[in-house]
C-alpha atoms as a PDB file:
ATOM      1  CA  UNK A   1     174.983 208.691 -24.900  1.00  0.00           C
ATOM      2  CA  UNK A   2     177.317 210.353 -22.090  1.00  0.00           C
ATOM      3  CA  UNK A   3     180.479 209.093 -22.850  1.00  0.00           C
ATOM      4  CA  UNK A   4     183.087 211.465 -20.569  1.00  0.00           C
ATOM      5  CA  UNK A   5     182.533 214.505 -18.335  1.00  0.00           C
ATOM      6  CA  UNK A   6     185.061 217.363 -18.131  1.00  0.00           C
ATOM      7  CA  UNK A   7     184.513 220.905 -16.262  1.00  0.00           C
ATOM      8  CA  UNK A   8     187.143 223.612 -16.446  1.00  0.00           C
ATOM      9  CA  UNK A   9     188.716 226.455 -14.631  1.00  0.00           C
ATOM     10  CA  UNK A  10     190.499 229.171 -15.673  1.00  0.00           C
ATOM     11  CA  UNK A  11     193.312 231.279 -14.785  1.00  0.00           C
ATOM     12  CA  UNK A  12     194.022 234.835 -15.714  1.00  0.00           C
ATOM     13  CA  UNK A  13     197.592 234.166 -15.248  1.00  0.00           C
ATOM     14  CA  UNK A  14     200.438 232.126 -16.635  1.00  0.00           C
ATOM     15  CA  UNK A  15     202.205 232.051 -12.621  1.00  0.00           C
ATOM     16  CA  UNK A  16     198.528 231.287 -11.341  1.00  0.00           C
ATOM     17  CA  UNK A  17     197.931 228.247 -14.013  1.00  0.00           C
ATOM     18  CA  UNK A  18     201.340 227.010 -12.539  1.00  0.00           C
ATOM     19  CA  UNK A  19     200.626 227.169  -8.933  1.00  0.00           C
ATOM     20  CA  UNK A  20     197.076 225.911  -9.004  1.00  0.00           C
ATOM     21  CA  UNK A  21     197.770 222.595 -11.046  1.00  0.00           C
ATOM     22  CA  UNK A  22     201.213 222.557  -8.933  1.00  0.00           C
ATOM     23  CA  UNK A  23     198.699 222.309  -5.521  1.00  0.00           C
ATOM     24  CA  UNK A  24     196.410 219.866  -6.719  1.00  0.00           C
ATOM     25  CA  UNK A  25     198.604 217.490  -8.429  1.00  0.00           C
ATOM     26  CA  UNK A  26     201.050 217.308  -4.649  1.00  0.00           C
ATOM     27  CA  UNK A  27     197.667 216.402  -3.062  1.00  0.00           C
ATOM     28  CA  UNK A  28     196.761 213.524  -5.035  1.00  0.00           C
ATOM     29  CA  UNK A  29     195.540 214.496  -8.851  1.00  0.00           C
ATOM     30  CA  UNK A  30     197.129 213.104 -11.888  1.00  0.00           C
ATOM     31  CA  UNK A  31     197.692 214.955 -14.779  1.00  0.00           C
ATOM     32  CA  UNK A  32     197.300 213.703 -17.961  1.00  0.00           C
ATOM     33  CA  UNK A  33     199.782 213.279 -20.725  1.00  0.00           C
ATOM     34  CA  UNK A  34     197.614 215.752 -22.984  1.00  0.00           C
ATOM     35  CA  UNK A  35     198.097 218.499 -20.629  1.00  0.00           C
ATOM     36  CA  UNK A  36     200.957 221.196 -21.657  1.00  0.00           C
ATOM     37  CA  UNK A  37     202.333 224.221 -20.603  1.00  0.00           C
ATOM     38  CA  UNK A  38     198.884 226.551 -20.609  1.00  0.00           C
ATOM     39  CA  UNK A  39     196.526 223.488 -20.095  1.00  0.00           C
ATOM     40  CA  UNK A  40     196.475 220.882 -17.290  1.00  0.00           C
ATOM     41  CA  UNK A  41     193.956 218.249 -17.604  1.00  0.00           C
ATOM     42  CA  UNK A  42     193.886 216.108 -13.664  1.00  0.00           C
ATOM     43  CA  UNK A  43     191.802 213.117 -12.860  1.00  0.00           C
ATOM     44  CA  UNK A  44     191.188 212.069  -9.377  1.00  0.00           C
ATOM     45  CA  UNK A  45     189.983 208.251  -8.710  1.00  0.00           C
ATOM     46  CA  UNK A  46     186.133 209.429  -8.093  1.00  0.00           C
ATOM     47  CA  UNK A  47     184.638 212.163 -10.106  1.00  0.00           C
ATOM     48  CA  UNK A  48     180.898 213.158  -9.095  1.00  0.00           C
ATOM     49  CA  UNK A  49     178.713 215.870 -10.466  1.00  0.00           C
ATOM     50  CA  UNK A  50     177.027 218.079  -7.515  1.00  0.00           C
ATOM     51  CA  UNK A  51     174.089 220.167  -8.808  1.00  0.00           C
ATOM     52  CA  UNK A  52     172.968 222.524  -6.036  1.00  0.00           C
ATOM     53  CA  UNK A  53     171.101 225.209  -4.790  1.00  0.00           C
ATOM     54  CA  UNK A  54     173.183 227.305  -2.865  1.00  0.00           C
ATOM     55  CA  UNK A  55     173.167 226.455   0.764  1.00  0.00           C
ATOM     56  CA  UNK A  56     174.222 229.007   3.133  1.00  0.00           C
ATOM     57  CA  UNK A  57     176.345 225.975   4.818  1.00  0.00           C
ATOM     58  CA  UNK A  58     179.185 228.106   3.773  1.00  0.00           C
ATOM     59  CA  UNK A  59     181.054 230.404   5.380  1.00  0.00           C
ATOM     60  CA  UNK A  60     180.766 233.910   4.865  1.00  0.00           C
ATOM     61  CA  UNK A  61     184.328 234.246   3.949  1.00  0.00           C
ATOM     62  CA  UNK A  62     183.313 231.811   1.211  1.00  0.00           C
ATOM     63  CA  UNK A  63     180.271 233.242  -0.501  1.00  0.00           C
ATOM     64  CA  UNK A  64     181.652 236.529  -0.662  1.00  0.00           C
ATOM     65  CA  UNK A  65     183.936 234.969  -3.219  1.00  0.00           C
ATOM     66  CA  UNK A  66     181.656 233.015  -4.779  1.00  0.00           C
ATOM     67  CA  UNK A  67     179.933 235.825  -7.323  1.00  0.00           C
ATOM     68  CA  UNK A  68     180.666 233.263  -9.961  1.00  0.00           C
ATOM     69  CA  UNK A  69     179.775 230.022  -8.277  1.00  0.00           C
ATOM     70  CA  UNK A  70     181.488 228.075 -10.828  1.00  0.00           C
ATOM     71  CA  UNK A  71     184.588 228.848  -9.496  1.00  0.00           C
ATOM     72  CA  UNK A  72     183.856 226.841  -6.485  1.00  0.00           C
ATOM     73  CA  UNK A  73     185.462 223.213  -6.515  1.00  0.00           C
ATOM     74  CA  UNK A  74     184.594 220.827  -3.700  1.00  0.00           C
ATOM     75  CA  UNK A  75     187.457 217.880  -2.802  1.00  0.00           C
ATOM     76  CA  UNK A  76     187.083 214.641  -0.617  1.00  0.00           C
ATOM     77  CA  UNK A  77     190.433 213.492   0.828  1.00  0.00           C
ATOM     78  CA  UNK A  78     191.227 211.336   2.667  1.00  0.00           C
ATOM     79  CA  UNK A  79     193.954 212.960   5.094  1.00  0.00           C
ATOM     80  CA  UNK A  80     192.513 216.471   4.861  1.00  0.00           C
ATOM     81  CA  UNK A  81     195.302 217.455   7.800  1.00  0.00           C
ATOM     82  CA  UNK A  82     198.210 216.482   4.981  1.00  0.00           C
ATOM     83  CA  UNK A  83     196.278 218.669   2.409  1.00  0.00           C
ATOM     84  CA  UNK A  84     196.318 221.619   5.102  1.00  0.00           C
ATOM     85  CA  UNK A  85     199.801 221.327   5.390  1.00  0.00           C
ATOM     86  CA  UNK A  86     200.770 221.527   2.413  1.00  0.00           C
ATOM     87  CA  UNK A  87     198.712 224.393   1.319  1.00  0.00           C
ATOM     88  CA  UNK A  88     200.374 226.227   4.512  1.00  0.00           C
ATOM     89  CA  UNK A  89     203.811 225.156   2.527  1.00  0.00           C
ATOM     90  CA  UNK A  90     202.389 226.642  -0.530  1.00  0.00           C
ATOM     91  CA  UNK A  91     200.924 230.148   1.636  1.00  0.00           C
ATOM     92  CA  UNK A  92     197.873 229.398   0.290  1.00  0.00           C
ATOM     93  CA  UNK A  93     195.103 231.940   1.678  1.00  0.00           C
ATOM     94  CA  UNK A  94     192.734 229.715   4.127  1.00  0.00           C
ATOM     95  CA  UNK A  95     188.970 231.453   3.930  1.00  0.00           C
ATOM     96  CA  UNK A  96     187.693 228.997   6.435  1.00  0.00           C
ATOM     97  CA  UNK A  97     188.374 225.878   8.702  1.00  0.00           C
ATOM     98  CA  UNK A  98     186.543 223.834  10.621  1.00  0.00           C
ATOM     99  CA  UNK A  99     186.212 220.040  12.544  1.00  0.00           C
ATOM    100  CA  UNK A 100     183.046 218.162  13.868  1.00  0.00           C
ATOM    101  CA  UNK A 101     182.662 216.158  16.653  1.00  0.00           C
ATOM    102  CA  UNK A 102     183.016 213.137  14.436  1.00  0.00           C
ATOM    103  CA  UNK A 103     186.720 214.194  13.738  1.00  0.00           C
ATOM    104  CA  UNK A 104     185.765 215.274  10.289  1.00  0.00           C
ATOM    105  CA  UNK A 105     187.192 218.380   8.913  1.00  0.00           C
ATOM    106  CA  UNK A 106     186.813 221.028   6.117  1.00  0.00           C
ATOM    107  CA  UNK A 107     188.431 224.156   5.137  1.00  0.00           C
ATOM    108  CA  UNK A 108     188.400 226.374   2.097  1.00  0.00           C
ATOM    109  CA  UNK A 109     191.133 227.521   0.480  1.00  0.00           C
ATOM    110  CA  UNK A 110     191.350 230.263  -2.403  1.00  0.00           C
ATOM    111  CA  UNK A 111     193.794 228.952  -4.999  1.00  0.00           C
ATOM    112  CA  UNK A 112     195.838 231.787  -7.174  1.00  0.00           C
ATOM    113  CA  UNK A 113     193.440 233.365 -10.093  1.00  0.00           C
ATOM    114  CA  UNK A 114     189.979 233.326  -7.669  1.00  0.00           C
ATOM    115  CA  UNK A 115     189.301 229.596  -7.642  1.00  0.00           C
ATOM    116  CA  UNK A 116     188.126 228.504  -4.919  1.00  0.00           C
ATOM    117  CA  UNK A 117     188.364 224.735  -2.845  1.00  0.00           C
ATOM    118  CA  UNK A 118     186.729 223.238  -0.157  1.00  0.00           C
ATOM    119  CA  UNK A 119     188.373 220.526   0.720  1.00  0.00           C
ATOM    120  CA  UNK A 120     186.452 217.688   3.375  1.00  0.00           C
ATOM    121  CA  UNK A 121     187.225 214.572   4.774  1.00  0.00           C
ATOM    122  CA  UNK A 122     188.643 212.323   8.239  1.00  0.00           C
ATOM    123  CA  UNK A 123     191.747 211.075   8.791  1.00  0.00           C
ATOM    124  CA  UNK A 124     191.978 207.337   8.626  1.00  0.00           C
ATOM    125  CA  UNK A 125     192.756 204.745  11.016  1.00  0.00           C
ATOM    126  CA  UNK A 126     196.426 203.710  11.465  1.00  0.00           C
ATOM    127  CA  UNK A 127     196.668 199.804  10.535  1.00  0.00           C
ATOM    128  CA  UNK A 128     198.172 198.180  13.135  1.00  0.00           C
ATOM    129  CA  UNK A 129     201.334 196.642  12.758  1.00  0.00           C
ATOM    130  CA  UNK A 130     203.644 194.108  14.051  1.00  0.00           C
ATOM    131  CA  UNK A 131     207.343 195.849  14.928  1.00  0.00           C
ATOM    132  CA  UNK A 132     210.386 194.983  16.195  1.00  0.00           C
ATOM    133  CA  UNK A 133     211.471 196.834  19.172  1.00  0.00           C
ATOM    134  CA  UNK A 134     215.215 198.285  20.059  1.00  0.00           C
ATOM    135  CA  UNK A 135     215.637 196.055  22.770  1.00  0.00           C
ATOM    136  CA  UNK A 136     218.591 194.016  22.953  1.00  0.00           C
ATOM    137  CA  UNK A 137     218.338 192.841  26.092  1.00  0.00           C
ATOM    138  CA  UNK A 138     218.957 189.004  26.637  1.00  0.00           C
ATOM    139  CA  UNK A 139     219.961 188.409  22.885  1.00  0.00           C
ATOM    140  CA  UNK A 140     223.198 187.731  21.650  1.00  0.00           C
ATOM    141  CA  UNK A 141     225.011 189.249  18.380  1.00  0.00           C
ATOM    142  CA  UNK A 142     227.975 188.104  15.921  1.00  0.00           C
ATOM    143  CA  UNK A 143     229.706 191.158  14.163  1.00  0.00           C
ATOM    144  CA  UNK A 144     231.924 190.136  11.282  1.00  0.00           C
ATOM    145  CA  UNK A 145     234.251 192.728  10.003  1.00  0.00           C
ATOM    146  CA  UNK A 146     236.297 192.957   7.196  1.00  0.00           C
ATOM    147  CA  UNK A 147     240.358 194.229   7.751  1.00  0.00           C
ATOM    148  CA  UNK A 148     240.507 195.464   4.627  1.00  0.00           C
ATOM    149  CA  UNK A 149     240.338 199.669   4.299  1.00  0.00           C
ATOM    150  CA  UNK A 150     240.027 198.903   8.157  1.00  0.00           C
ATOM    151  CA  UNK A 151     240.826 202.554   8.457  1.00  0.00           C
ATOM    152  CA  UNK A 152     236.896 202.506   7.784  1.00  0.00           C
ATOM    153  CA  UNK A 153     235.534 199.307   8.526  1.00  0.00           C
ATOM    154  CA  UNK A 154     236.996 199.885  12.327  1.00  0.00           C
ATOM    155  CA  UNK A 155     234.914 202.823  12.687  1.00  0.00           C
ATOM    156  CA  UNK A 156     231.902 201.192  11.263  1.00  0.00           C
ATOM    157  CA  UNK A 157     232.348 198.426  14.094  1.00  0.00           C
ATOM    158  CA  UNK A 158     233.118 200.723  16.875  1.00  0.00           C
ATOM    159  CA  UNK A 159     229.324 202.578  15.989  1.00  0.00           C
ATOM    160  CA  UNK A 160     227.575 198.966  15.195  1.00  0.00           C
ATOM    161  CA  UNK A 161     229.032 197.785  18.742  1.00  0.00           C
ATOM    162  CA  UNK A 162     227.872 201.487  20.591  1.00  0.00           C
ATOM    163  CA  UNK A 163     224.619 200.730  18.857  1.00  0.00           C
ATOM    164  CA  UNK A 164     224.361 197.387  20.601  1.00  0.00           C
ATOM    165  CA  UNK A 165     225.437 198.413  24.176  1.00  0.00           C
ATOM    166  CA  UNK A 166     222.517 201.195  23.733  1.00  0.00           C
ATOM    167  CA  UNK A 167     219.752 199.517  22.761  1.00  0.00           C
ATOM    168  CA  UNK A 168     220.996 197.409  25.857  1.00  0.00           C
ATOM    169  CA  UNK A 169     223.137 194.413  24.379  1.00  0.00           C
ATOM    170  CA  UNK A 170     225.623 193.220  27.377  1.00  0.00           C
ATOM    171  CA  UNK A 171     229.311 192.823  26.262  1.00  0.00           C
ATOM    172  CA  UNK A 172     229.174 188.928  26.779  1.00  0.00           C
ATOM    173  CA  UNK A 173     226.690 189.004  23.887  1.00  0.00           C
ATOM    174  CA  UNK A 174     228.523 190.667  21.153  1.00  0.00           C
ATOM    175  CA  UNK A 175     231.117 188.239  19.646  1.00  0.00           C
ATOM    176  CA  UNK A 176     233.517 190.299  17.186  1.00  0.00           C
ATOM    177  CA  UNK A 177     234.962 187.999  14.354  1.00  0.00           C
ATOM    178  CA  UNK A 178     237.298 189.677  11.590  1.00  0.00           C
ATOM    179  CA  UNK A 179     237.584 188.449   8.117  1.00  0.00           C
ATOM    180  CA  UNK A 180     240.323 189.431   5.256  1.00  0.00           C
ATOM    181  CA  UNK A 181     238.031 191.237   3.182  1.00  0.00           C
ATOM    182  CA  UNK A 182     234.441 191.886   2.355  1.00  0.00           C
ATOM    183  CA  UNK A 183     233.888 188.689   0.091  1.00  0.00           C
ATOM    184  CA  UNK A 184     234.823 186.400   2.849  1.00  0.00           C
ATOM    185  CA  UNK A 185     232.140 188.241   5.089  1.00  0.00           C
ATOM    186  CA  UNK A 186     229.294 185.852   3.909  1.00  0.00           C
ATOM    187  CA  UNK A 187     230.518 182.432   4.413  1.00  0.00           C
ATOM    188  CA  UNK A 188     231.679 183.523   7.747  1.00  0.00           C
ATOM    189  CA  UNK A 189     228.237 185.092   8.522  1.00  0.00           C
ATOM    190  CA  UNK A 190     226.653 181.662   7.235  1.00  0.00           C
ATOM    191  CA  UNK A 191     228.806 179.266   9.355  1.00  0.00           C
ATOM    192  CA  UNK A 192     227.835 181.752  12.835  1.00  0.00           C
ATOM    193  CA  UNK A 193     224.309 181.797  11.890  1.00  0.00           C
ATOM    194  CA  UNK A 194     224.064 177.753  11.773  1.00  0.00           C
ATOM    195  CA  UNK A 195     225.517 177.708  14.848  1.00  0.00           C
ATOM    196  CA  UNK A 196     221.815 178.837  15.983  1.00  0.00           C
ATOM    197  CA  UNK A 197     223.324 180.525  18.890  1.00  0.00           C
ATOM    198  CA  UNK A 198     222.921 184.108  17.571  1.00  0.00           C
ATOM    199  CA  UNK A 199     219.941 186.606  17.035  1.00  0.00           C
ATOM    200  CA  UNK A 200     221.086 188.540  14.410  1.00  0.00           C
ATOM    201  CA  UNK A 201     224.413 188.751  12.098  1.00  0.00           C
ATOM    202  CA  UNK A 202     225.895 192.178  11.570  1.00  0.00           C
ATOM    203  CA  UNK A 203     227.977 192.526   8.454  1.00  0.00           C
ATOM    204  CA  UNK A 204     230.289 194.995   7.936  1.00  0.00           C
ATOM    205  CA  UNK A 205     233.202 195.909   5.410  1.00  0.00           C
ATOM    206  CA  UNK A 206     234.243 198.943   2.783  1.00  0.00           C
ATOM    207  CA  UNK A 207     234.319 198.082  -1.023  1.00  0.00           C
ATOM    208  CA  UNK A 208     235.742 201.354  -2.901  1.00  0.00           C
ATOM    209  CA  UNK A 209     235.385 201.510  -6.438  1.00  0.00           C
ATOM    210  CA  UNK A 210     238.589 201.241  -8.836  1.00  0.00           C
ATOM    211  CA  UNK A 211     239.680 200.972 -12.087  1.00  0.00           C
ATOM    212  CA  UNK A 212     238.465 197.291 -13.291  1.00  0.00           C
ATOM    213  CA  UNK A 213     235.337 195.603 -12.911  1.00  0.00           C
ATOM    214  CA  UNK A 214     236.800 193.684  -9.764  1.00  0.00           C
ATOM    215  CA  UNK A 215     234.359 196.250  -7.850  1.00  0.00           C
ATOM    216  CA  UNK A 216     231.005 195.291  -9.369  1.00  0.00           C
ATOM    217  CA  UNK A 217     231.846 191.582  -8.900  1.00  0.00           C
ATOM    218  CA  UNK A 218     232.419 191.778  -5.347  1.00  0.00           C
ATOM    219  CA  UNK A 219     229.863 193.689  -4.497  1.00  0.00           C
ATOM    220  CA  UNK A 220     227.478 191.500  -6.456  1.00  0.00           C
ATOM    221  CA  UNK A 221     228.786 188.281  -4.565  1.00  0.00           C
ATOM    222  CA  UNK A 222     228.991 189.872  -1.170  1.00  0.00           C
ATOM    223  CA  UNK A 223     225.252 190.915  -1.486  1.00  0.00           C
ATOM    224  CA  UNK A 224     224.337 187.834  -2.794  1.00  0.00           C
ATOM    225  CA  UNK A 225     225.745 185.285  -0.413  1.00  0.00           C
ATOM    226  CA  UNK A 226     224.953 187.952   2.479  1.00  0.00           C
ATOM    227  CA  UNK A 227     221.034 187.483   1.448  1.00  0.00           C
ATOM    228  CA  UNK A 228     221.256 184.286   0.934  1.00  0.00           C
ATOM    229  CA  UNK A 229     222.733 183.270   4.401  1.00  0.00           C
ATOM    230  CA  UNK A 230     220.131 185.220   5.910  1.00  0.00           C
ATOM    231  CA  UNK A 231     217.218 183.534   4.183  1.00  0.00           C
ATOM    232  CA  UNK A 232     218.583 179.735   4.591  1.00  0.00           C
ATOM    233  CA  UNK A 233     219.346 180.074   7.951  1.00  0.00           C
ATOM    234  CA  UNK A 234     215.994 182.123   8.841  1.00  0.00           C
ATOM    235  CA  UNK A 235     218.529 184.067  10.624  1.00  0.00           C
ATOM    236  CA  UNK A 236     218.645 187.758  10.276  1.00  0.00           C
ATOM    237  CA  UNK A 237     221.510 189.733   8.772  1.00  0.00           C
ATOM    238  CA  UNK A 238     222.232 193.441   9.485  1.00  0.00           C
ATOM    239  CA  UNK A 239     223.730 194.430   5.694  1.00  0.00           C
ATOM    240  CA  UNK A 240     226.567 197.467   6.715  1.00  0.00           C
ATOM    241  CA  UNK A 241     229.041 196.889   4.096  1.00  0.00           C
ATOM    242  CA  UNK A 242     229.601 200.105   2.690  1.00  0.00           C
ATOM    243  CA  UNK A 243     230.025 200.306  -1.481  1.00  0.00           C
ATOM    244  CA  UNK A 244     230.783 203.891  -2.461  1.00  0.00           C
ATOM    245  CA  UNK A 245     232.774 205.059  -5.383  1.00  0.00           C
ATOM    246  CA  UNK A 246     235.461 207.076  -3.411  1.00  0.00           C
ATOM    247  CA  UNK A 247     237.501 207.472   0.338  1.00  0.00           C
ATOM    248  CA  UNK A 248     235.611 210.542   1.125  1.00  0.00           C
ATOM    249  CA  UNK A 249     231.929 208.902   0.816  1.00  0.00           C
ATOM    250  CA  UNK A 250     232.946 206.276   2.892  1.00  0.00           C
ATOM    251  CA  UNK A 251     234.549 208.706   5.381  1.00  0.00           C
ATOM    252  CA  UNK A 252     231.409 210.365   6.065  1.00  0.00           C
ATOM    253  CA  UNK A 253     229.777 207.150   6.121  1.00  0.00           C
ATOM    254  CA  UNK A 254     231.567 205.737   8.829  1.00  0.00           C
ATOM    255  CA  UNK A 255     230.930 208.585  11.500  1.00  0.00           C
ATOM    256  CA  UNK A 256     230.551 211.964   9.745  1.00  0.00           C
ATOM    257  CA  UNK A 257     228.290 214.131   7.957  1.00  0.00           C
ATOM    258  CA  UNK A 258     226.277 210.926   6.540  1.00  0.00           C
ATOM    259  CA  UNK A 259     226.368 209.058  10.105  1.00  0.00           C
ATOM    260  CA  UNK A 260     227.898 205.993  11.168  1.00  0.00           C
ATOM    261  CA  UNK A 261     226.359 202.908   9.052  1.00  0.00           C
ATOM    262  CA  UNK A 262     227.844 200.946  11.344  1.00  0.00           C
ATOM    263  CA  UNK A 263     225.928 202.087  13.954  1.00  0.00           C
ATOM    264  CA  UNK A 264     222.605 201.723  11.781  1.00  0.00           C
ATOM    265  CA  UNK A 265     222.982 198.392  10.780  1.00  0.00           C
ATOM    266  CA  UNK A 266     223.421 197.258  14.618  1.00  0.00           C
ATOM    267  CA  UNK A 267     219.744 198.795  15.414  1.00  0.00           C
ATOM    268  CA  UNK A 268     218.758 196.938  12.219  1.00  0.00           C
ATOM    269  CA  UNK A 269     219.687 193.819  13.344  1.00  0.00           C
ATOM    270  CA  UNK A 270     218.083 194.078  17.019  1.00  0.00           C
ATOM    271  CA  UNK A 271     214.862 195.580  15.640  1.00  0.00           C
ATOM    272  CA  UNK A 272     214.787 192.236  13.037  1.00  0.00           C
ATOM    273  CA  UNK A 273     216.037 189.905  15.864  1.00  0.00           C
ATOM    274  CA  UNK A 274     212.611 191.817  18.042  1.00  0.00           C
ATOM    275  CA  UNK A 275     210.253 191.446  14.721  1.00  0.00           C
ATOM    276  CA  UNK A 276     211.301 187.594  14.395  1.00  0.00           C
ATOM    277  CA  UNK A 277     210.575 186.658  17.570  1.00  0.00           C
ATOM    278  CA  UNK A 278     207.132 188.280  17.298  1.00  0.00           C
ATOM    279  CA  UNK A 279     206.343 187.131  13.987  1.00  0.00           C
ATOM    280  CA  UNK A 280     207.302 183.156  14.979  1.00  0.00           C
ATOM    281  CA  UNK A 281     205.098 184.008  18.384  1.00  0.00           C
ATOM    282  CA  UNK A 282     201.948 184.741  15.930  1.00  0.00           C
ATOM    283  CA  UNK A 283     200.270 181.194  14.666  1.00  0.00           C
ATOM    284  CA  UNK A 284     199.271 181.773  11.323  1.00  0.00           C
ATOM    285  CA  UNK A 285     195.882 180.591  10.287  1.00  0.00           C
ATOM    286  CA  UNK A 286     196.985 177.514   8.581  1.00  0.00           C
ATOM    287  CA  UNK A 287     198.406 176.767  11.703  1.00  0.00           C
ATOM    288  CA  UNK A 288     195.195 177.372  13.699  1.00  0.00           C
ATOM    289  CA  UNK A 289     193.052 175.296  11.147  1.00  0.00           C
ATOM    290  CA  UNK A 290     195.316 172.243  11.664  1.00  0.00           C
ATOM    291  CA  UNK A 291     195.407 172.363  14.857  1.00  0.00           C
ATOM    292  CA  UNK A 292     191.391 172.997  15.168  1.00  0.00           C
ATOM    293  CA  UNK A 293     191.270 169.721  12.998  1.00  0.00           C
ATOM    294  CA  UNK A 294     193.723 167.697  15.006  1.00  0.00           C
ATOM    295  CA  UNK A 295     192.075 168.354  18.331  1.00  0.00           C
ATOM    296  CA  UNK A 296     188.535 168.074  17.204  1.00  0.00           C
ATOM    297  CA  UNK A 297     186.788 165.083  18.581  1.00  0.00           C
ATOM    298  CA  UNK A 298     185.940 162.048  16.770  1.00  0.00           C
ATOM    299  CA  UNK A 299     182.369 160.994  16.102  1.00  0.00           C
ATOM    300  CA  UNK A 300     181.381 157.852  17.936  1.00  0.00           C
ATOM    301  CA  UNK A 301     180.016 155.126  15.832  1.00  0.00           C
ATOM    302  CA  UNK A 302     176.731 153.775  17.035  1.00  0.00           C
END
């Protein structure tokens, strides 16, 4: 019985071959580890056999290429305004194009050695999501900054506290506490954070790689304890402690070509300060069923 089905197209065409399987495997196709250099074999996550009459439900553009009609392939996507764009990318030759009043589109496409592809489908639905916004109004903020390489660390605060007055932080709500160096940046951040008076915990310092293995075990530990303060507490941490392996990619790190990280983590910290407010404002369901089971009245015995 009918154990596999394959159908093939073929280029005239080494550069054709490469641009054809280089189209369809950016829009979703993967290609098989027994394809080489003058043979691609592609599977797609639905393969169906379509054996038709020809309609004349396509364009004119289209059937005066389709002499052979087995060079026609037909694709279901499922963002066929993607696919578009990246044939523009690739200048591949649209034959035809066209939405319904449903939303759903299709457009044809002639791929390099004749082949060509009608591609159909409708954009899906966003899913909605839950997001923290940029609004630091009425929250409060601890900063803790290490002094060492404060030649960077000081420009890292000076874009983490910009960051905070403009997503609308007042000053009386950023507190600014400094720390040797970077590994004493997570028991600080853990002793503010119980204090339950802050929103979010911005952490910033400059490890530089050296000689020994005294980098690797400090940046180890300051992760560690950073993500670990943030989960005990169920307070969030902004993590802006730069680790790079020389001065010049923390320089433009801290305010040039790279941007300020400083800066970044401080909208990190007010977006996840937003997002945990809305996610503890959300019962979850177990919530809802005890509650529905607490409140429900008792039966009255006869």
């Amino acid at each position: 019985m009918l154990k596999s089905l394959h159908i093939g197209r073929y280029t005239s065409k080494s550069e054709d071959f490469r641009k054809t399987v280089e189209f369809l495997t950016a829009i979703g196709l993967e290609r098989s580890a027994v394809s080489d250099g003058s043979s691609a074999v592609l599977s797609a996550p639905l393969g169906l056999l379509s054996i038709n009459a020809l309609p004349p439900k396509y364009a004119p553009e289209v059937l005066d290429r389709l002499k052979d009609v087995a060079q026609l392939m037909v694709l279901e996507v499922t963002n066929p305004d993607d696919v578009f764009t990246i044939a523009e990318k690739m200048k591949l030759k649209v034959l035809a194009d066209s939405v319904s009043n449903a939303g759903r589109r299709s457009f044809s496409l002639e791929l390099p050695g004749e082949i060509v592809v009608t591609v159909h489908g409708e954009p899906e639905a966003p899913i909605a999501a839950t997001e923290g916004k940029l609004d630091a109004k009425g929250k409060r903020f601890a900063v803790v900054v290490s002094r060492f390489n404060g030649f960077i660390t000081e420009r890292l605060l000076a874009g983490a506290l910009d960051g905070l007055a403009r997503a609308g932080a007042a000053e009386k709500d950023m507190r600014v506490v400094r720390v040797p160096g970077s590994f004493e940046i997570p028991s600080v951040a853990r002793a503010l954070a119980a204090q339950k008076k802050y929103d979010a915990i911005i952490c910033l310092g400059c490890l530089l790689r050296g000689g020994t293995a005294h980098y690797d075990v400090i940046v180890n530990e300051v992760t560690r304890g950073i993500g670990q303060s943030a989960q005990e507490t169920r307070v969030p941490h902004a993590f802006g402690v730069l680790t790079c392996d020389t001065l010049e990619q923390a320089v433009d790190r801290a305010g040039l070509k790279m941007g300020n990280k400083g800066f970044e983590a401080a909208l990190a910290a007010v977006e996840m300060a937003n997002l945990k407010q809305a996610v503890s404002a959300q019962p979850s369901a177990l919530s809802k069923a005890r509650k529905s089971k607490t409140t429900r009245p008792k039966k009255r015995k006869p």
